[in-house]
PDB file of N, CA and C in Angstrom:
ATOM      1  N   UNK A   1      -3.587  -2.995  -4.504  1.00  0.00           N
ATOM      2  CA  UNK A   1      -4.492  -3.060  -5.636  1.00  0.00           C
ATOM      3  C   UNK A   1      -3.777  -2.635  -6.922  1.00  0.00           C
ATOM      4  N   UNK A   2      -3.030  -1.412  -6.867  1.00  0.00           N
ATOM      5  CA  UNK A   2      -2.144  -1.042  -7.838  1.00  0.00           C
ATOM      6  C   UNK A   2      -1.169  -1.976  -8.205  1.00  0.00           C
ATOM      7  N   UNK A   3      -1.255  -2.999  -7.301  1.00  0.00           N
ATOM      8  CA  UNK A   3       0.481  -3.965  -7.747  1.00  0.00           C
ATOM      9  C   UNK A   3       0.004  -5.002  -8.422  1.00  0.00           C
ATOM     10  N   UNK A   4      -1.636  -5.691  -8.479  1.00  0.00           N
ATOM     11  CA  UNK A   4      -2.640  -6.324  -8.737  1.00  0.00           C
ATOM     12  C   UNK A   4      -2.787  -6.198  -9.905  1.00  0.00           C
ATOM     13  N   UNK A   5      -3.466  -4.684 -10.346  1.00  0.00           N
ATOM     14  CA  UNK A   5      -3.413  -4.409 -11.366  1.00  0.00           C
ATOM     15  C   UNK A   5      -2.260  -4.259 -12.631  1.00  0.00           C
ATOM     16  N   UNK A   6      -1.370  -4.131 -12.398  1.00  0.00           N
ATOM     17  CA  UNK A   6       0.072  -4.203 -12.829  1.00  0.00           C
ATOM     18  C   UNK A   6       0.224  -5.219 -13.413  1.00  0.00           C
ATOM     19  N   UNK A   7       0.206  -6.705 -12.945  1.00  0.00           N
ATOM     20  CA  UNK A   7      -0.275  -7.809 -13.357  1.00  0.00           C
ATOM     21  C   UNK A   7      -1.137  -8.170 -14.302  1.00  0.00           C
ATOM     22  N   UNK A   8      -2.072  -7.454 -15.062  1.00  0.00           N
ATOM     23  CA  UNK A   8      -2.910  -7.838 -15.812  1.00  0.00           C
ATOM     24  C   UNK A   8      -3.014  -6.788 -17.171  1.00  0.00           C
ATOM     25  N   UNK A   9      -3.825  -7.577 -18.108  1.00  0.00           N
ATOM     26  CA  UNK A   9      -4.062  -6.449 -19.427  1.00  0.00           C
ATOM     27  C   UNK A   9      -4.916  -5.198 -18.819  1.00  0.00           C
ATOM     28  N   UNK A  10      -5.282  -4.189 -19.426  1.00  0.00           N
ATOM     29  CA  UNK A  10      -6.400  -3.069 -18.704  1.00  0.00           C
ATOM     30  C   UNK A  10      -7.330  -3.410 -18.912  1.00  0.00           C
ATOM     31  N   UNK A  11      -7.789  -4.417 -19.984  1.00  0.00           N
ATOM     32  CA  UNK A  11      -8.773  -4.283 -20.435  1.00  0.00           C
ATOM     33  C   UNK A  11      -9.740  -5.032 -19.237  1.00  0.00           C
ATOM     34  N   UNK A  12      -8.881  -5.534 -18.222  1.00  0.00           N
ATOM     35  CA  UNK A  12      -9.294  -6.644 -17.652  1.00  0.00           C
ATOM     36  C   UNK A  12      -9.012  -5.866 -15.330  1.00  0.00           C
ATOM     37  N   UNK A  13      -8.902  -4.846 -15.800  1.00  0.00           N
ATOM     38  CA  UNK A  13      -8.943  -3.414 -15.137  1.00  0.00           C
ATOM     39  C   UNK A  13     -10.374  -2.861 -14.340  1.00  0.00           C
ATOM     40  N   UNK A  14     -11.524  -2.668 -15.015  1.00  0.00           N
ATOM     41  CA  UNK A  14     -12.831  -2.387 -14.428  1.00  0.00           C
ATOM     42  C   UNK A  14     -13.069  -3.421 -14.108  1.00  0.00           C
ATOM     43  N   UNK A  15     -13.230  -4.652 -14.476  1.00  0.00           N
ATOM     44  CA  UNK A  15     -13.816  -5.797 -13.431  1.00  0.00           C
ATOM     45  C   UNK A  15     -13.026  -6.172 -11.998  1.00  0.00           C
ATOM     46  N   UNK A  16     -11.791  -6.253 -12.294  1.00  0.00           N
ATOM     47  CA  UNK A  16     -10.677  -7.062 -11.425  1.00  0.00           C
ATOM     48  C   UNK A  16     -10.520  -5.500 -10.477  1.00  0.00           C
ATOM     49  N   UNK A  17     -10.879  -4.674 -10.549  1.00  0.00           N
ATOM     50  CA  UNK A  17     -10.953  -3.573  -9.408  1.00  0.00           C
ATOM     51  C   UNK A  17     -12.052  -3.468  -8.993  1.00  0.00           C
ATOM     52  N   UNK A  18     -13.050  -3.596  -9.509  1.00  0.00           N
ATOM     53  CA  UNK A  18     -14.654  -3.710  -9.146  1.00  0.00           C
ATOM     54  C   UNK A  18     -14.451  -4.794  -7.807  1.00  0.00           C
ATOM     55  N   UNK A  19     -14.243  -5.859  -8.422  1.00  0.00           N
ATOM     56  CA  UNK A  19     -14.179  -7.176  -7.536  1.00  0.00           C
ATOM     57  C   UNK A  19     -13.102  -7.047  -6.305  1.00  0.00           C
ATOM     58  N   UNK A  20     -12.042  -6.427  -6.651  1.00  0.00           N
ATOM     59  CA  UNK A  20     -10.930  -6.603  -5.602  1.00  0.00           C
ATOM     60  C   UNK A  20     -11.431  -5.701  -4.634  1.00  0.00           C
ATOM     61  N   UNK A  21     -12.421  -4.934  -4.901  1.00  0.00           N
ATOM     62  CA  UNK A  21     -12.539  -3.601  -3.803  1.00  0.00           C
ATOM     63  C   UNK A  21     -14.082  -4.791  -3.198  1.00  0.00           C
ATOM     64  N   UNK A  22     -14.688  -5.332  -3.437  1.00  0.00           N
ATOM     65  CA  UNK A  22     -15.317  -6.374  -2.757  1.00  0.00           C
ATOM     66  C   UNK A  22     -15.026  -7.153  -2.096  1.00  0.00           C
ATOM     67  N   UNK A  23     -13.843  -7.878  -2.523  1.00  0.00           N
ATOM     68  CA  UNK A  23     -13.176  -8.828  -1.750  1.00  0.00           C
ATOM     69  C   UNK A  23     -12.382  -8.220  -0.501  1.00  0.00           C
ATOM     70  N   UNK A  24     -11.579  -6.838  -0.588  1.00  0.00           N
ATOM     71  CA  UNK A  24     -11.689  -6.290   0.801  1.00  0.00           C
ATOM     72  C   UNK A  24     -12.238  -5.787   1.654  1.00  0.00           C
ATOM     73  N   UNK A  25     -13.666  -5.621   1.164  1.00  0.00           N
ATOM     74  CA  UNK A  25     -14.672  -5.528   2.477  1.00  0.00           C
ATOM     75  C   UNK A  25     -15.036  -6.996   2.923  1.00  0.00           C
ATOM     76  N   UNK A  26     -14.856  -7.874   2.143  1.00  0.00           N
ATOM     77  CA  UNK A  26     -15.053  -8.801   3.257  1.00  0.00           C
ATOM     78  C   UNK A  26     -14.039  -9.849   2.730  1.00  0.00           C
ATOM     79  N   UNK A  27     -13.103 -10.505   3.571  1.00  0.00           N
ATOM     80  CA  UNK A  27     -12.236 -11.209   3.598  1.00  0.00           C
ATOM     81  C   UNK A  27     -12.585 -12.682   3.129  1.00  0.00           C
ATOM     82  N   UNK A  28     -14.146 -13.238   3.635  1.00  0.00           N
ATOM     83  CA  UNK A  28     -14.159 -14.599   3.145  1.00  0.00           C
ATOM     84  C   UNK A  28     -15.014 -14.678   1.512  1.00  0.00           C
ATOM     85  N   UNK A  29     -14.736 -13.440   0.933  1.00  0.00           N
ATOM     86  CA  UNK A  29     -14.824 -13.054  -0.803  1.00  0.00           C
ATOM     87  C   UNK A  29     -13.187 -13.674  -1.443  1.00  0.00           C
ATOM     88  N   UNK A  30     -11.988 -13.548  -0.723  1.00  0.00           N
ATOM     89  CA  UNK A  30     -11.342 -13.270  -1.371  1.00  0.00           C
ATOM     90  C   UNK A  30     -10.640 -14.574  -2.225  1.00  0.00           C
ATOM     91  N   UNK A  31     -11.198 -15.682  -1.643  1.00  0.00           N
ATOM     92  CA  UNK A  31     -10.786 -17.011  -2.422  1.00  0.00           C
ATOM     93  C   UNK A  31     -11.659 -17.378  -3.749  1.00  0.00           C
ATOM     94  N   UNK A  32     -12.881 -16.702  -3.381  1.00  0.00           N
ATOM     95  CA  UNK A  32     -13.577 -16.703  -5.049  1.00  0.00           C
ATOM     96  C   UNK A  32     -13.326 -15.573  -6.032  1.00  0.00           C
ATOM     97  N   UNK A  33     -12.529 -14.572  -5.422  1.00  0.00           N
ATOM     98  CA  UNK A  33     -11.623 -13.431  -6.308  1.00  0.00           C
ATOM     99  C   UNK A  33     -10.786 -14.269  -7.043  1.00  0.00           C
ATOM    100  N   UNK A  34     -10.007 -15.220  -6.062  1.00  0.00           N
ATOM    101  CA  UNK A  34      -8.433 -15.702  -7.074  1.00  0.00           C
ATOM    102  C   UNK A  34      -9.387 -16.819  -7.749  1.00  0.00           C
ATOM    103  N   UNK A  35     -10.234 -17.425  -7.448  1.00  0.00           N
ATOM    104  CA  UNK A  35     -10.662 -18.053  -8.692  1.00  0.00           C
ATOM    105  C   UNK A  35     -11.183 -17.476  -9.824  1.00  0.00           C
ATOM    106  N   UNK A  36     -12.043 -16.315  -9.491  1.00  0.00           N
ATOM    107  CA  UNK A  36     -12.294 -15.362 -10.790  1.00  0.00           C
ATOM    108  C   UNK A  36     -11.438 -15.406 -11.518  1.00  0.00           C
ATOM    109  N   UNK A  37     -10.033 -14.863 -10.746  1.00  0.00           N
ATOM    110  CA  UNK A  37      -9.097 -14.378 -11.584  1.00  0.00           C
ATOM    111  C   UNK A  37      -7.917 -15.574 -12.440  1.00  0.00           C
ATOM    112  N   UNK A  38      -8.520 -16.787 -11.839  1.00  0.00           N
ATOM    113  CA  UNK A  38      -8.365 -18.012 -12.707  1.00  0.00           C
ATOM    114  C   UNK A  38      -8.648 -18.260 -13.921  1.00  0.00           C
ATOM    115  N   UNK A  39     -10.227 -18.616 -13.707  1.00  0.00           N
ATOM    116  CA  UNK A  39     -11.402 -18.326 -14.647  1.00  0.00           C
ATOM    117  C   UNK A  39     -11.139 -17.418 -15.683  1.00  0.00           C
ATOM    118  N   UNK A  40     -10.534 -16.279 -15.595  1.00  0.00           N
ATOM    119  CA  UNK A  40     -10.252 -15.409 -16.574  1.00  0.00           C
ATOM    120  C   UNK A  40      -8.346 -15.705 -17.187  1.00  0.00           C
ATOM    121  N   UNK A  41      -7.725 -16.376 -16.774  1.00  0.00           N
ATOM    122  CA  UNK A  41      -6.567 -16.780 -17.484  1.00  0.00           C
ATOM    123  C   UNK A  41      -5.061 -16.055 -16.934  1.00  0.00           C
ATOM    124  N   UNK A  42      -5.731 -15.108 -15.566  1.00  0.00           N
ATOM    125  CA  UNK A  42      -4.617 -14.222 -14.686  1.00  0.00           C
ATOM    126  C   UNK A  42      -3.971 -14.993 -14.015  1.00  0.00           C
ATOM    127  N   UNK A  43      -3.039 -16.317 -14.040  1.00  0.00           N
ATOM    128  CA  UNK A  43      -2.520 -16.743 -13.017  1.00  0.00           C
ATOM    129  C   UNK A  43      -1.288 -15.553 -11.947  1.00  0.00           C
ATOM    130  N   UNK A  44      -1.149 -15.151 -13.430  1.00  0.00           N
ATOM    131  CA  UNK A  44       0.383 -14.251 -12.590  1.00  0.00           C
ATOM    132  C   UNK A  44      -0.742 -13.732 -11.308  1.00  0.00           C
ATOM    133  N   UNK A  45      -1.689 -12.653 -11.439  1.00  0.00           N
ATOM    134  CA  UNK A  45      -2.291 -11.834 -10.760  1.00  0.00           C
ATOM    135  C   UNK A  45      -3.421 -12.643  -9.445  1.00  0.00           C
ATOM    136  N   UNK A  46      -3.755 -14.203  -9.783  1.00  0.00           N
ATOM    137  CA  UNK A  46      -3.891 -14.840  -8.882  1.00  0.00           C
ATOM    138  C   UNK A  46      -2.843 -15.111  -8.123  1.00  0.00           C
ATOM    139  N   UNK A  47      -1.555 -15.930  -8.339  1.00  0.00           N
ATOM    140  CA  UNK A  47      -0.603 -16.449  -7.398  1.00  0.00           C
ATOM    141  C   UNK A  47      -0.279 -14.785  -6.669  1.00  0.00           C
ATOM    142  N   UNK A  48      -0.299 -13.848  -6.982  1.00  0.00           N
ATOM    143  CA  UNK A  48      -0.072 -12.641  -6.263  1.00  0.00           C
ATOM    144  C   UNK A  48      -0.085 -12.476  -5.049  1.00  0.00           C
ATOM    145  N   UNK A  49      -1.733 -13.030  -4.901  1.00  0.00           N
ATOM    146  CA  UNK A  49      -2.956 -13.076  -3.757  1.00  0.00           C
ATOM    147  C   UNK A  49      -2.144 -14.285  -2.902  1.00  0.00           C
ATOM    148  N   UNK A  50      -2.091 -14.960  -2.687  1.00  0.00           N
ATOM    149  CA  UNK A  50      -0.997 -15.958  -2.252  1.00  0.00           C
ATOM    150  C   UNK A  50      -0.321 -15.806  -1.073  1.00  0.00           C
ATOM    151  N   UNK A  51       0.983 -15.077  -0.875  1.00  0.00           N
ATOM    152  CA  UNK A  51       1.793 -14.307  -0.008  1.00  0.00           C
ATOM    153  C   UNK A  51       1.118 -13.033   0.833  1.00  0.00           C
ATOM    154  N   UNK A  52       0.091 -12.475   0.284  1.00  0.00           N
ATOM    155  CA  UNK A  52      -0.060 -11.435   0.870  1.00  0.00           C
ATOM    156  C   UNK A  52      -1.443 -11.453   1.800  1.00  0.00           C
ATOM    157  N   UNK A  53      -2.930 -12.666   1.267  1.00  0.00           N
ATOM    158  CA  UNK A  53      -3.671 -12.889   1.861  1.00  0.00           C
ATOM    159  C   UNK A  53      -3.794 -12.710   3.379  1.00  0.00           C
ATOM    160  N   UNK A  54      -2.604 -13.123   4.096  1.00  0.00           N
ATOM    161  CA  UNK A  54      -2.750 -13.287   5.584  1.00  0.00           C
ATOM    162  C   UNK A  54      -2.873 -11.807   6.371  1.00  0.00           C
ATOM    163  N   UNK A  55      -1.945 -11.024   6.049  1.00  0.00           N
ATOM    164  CA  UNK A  55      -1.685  -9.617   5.888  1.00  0.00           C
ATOM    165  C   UNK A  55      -2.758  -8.542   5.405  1.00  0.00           C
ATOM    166  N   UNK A  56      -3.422  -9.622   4.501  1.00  0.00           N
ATOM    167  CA  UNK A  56      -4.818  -7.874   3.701  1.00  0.00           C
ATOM    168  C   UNK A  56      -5.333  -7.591   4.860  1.00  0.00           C
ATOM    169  N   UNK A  57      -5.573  -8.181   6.029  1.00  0.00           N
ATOM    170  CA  UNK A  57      -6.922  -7.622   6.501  1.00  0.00           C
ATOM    171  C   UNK A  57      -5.934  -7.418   7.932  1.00  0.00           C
ATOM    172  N   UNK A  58      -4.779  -7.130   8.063  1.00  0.00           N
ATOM    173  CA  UNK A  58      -4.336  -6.616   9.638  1.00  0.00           C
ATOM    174  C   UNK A  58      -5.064  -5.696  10.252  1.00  0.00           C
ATOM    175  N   UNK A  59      -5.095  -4.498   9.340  1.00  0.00           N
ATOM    176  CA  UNK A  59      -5.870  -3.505   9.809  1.00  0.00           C
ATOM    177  C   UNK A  59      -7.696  -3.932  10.706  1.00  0.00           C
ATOM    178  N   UNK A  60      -8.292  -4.282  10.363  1.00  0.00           N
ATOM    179  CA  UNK A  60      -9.375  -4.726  10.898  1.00  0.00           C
ATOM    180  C   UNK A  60      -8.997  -5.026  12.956  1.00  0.00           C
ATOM    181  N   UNK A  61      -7.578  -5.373  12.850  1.00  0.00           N
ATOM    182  CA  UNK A  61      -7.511  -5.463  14.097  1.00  0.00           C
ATOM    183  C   UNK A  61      -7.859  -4.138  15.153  1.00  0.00           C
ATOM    184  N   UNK A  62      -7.838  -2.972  14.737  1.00  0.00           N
ATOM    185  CA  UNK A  62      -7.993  -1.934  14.998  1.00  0.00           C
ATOM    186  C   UNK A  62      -9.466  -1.411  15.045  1.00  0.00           C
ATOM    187  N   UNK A  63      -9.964  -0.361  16.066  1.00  0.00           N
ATOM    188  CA  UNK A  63     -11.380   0.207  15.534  1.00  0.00           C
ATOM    189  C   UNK A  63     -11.733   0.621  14.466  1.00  0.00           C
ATOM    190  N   UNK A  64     -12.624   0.693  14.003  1.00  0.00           N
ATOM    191  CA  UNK A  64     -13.043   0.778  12.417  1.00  0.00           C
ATOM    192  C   UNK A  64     -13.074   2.221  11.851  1.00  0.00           C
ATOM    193  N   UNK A  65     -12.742   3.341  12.938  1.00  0.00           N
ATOM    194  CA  UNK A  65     -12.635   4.179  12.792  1.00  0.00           C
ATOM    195  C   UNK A  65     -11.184   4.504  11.740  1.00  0.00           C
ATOM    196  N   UNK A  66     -10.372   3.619  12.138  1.00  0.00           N
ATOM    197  CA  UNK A  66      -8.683   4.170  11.973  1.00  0.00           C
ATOM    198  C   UNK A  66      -8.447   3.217  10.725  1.00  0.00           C
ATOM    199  N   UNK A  67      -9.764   2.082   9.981  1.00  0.00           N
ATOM    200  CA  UNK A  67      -9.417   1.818   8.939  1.00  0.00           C
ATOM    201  C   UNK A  67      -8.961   2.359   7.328  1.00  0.00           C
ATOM    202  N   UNK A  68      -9.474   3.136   6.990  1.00  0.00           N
ATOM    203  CA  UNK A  68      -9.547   3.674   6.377  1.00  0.00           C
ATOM    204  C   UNK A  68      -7.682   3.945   6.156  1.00  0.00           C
ATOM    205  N   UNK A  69      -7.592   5.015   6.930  1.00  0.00           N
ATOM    206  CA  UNK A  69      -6.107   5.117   7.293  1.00  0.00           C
ATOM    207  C   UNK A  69      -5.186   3.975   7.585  1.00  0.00           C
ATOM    208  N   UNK A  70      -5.297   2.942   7.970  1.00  0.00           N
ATOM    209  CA  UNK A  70      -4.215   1.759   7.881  1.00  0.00           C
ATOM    210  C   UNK A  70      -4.769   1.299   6.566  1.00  0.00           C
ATOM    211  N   UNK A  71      -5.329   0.773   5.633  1.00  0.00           N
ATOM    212  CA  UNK A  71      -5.384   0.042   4.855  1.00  0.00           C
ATOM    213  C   UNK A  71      -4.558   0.466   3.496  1.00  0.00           C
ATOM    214  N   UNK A  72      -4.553   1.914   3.632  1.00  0.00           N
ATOM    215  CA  UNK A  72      -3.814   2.520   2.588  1.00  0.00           C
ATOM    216  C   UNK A  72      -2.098   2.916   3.129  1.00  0.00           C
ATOM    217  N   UNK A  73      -1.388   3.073   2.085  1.00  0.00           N
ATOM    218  CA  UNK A  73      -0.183   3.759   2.292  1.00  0.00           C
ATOM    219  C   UNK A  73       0.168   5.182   2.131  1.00  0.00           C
ATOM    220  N   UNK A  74      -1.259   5.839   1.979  1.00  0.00           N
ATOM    221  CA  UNK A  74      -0.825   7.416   1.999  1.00  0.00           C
ATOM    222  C   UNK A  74      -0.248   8.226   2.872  1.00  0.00           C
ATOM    223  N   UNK A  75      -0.461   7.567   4.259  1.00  0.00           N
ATOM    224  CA  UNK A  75       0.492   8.519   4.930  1.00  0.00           C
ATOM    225  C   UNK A  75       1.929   8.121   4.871  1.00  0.00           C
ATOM    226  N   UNK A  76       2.464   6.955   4.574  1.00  0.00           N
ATOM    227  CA  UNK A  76       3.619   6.235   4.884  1.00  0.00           C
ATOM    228  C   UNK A  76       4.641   7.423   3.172  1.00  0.00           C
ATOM    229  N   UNK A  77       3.709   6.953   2.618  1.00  0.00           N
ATOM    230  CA  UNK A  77       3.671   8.046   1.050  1.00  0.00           C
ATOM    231  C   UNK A  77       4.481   9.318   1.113  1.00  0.00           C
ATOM    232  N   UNK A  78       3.351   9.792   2.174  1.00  0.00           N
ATOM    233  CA  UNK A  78       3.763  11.361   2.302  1.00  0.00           C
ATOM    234  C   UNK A  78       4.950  12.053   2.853  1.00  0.00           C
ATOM    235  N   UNK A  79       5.065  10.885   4.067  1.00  0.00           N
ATOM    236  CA  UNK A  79       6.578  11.014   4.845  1.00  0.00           C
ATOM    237  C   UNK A  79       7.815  10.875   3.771  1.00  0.00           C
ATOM    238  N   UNK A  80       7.557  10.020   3.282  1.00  0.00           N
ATOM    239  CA  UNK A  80       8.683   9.418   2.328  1.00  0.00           C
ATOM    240  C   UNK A  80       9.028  11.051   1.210  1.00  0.00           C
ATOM    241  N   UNK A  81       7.729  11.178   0.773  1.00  0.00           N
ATOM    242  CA  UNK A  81       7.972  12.835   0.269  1.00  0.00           C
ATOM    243  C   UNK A  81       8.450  13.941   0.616  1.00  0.00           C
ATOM    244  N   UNK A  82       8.042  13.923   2.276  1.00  0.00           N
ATOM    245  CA  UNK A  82       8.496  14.923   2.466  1.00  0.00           C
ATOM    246  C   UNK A  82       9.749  15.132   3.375  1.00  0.00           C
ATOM    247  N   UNK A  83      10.073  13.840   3.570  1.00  0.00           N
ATOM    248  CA  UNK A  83      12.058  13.774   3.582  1.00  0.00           C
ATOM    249  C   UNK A  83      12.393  13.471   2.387  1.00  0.00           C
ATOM    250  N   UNK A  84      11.690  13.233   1.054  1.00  0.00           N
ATOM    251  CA  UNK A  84      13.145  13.756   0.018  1.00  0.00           C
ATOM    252  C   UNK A  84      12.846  14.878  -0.423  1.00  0.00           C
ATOM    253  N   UNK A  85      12.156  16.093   0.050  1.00  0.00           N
ATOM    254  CA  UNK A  85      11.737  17.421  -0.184  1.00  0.00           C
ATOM    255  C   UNK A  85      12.440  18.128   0.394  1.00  0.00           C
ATOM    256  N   UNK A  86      12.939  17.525   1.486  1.00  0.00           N
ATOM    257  CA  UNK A  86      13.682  18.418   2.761  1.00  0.00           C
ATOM    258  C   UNK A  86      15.046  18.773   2.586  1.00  0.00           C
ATOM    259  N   UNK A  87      15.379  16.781   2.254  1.00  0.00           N
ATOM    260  CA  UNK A  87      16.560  16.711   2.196  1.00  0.00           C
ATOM    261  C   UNK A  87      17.123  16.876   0.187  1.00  0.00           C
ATOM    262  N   UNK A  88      16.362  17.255  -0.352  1.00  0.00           N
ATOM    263  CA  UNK A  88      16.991  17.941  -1.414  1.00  0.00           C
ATOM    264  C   UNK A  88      17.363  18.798  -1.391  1.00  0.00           C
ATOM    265  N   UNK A  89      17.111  19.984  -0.443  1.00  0.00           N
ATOM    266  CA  UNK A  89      17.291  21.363  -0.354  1.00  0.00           C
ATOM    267  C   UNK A  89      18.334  21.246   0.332  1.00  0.00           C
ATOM    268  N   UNK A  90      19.044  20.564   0.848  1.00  0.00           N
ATOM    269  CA  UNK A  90      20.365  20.560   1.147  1.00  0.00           C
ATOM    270  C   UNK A  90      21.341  19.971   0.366  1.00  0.00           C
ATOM    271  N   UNK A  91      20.985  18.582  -0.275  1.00  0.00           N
ATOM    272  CA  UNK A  91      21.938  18.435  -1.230  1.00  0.00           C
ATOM    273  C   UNK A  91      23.232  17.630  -0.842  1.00  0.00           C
ATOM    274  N   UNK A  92      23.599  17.935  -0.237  1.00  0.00           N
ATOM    275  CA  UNK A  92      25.169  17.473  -0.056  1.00  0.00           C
ATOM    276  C   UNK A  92      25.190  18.000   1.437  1.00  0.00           C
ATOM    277  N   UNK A  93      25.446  16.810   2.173  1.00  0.00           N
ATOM    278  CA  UNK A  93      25.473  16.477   3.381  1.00  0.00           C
ATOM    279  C   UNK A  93      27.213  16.722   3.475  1.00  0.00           C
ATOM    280  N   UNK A  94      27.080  16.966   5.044  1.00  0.00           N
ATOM    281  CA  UNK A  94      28.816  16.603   5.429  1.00  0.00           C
ATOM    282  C   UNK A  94      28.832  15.166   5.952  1.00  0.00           C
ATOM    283  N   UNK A  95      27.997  14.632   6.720  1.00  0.00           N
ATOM    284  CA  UNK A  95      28.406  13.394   6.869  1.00  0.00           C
ATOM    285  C   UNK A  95      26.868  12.670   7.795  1.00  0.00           C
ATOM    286  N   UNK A  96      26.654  11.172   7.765  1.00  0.00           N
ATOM    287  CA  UNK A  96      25.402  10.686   8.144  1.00  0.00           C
ATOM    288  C   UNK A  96      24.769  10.845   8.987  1.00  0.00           C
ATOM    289  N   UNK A  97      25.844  11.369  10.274  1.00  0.00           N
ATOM    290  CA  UNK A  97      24.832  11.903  11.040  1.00  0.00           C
ATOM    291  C   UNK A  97      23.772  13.273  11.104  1.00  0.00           C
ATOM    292  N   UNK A  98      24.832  14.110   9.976  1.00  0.00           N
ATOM    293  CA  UNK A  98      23.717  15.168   9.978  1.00  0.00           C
ATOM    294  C   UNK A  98      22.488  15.027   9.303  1.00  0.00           C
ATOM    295  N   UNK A  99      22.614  13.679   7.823  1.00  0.00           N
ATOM    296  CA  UNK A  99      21.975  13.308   7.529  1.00  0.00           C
ATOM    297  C   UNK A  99      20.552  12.674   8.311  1.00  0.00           C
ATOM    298  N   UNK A 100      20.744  12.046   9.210  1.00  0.00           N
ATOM    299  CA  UNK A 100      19.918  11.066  10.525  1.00  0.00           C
ATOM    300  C   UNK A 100      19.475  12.431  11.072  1.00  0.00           C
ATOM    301  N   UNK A 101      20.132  13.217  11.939  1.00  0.00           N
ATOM    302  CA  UNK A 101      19.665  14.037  12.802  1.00  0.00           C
ATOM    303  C   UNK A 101      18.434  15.472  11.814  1.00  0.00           C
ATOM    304  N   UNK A 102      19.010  15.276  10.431  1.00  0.00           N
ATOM    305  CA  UNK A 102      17.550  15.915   9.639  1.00  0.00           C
ATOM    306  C   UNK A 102      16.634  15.140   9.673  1.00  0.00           C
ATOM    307  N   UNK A 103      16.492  13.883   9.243  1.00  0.00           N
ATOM    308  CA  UNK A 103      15.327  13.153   9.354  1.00  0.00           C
ATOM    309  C   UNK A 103      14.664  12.902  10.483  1.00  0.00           C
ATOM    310  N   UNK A 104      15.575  12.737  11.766  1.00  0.00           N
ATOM    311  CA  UNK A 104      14.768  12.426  12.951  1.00  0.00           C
ATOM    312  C   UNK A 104      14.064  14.090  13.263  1.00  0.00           C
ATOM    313  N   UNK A 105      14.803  15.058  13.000  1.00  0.00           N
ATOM    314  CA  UNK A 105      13.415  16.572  13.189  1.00  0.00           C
ATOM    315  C   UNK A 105      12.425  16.353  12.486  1.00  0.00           C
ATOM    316  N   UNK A 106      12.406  15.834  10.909  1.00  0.00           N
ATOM    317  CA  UNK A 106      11.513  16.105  10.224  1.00  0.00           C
ATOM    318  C   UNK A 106      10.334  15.249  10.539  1.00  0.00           C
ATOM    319  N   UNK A 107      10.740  14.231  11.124  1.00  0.00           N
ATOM    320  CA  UNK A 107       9.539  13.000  11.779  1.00  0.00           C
ATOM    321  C   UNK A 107       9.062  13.493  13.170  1.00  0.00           C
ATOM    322  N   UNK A 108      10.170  14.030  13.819  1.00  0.00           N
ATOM    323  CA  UNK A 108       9.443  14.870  14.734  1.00  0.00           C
ATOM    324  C   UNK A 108       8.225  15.510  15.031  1.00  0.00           C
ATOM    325  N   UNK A 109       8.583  16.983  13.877  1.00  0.00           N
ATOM    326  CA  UNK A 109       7.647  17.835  13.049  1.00  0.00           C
ATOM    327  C   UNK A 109       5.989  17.033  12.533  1.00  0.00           C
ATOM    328  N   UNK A 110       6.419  16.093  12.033  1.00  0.00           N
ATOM    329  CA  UNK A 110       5.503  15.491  11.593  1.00  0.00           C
ATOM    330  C   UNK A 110       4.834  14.484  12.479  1.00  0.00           C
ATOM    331  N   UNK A 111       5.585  13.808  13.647  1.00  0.00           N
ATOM    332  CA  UNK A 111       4.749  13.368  14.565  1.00  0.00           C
ATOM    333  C   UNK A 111       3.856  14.298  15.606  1.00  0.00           C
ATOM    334  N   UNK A 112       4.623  15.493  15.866  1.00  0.00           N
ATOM    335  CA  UNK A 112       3.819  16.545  16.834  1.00  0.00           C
ATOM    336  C   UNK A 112       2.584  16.890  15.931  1.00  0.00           C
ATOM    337  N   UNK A 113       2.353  16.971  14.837  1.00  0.00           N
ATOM    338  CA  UNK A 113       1.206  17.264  13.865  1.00  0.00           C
ATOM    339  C   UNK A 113       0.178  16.329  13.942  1.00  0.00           C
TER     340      UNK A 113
END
């Protein structure tokens, strides 16, 4: 949605997020989204929708419980944070494997959690 928005003026921001958060609750919304976003003169931010359509709705394959959590990238986010949190505090490695063998604890850590 953020990469969506990126694509467009702001002014054009409260509608085109209004709508896009409609069109992913239900998937057969999302071809009258890219025409909206026709209609309004966004091609860049229509052809967007394009490549990625097939893909929006993977998550759904899952119980509806665990949506929420796949649809977003916050946990993928957080990992990413908190190996370059880790590995700043060291700084200067001797060589890649010690590099690898920090990251594989820290995913560890974070998978036993």
């Amino acid at each position: 949605m953020r990469n969506l928005l990126k694509t467009m003026a702001k002014k054009h921001w409260p509608e085109a997020s209004y709508e896009m958060k409609a069109a992913m609750n239900n998937p057969e919304s999302v071809p009258a989204f890219r025409e909206r976003l026709l209609s309004l003169g966004l091609e860049k931010s229509a052809d967007m929708l394009d490549p990625y359509h097939g893909s929006l709705f993977n998550y759904t394959a899952f119980p509806r419980q665990y949506w929420r959590r796949l649809r977003t990238t916050n946990m993928l986010e957080r990992i990413n944070l908190e190996l370059k949190r880790r590995t700043r505090k060291v700084s200067a490695f001797p060589g890649e494997q010690s590099l690898l063998r920090l990251t594989v604890s820290i995913l560890m850590d974070i998978s036993k959690e």
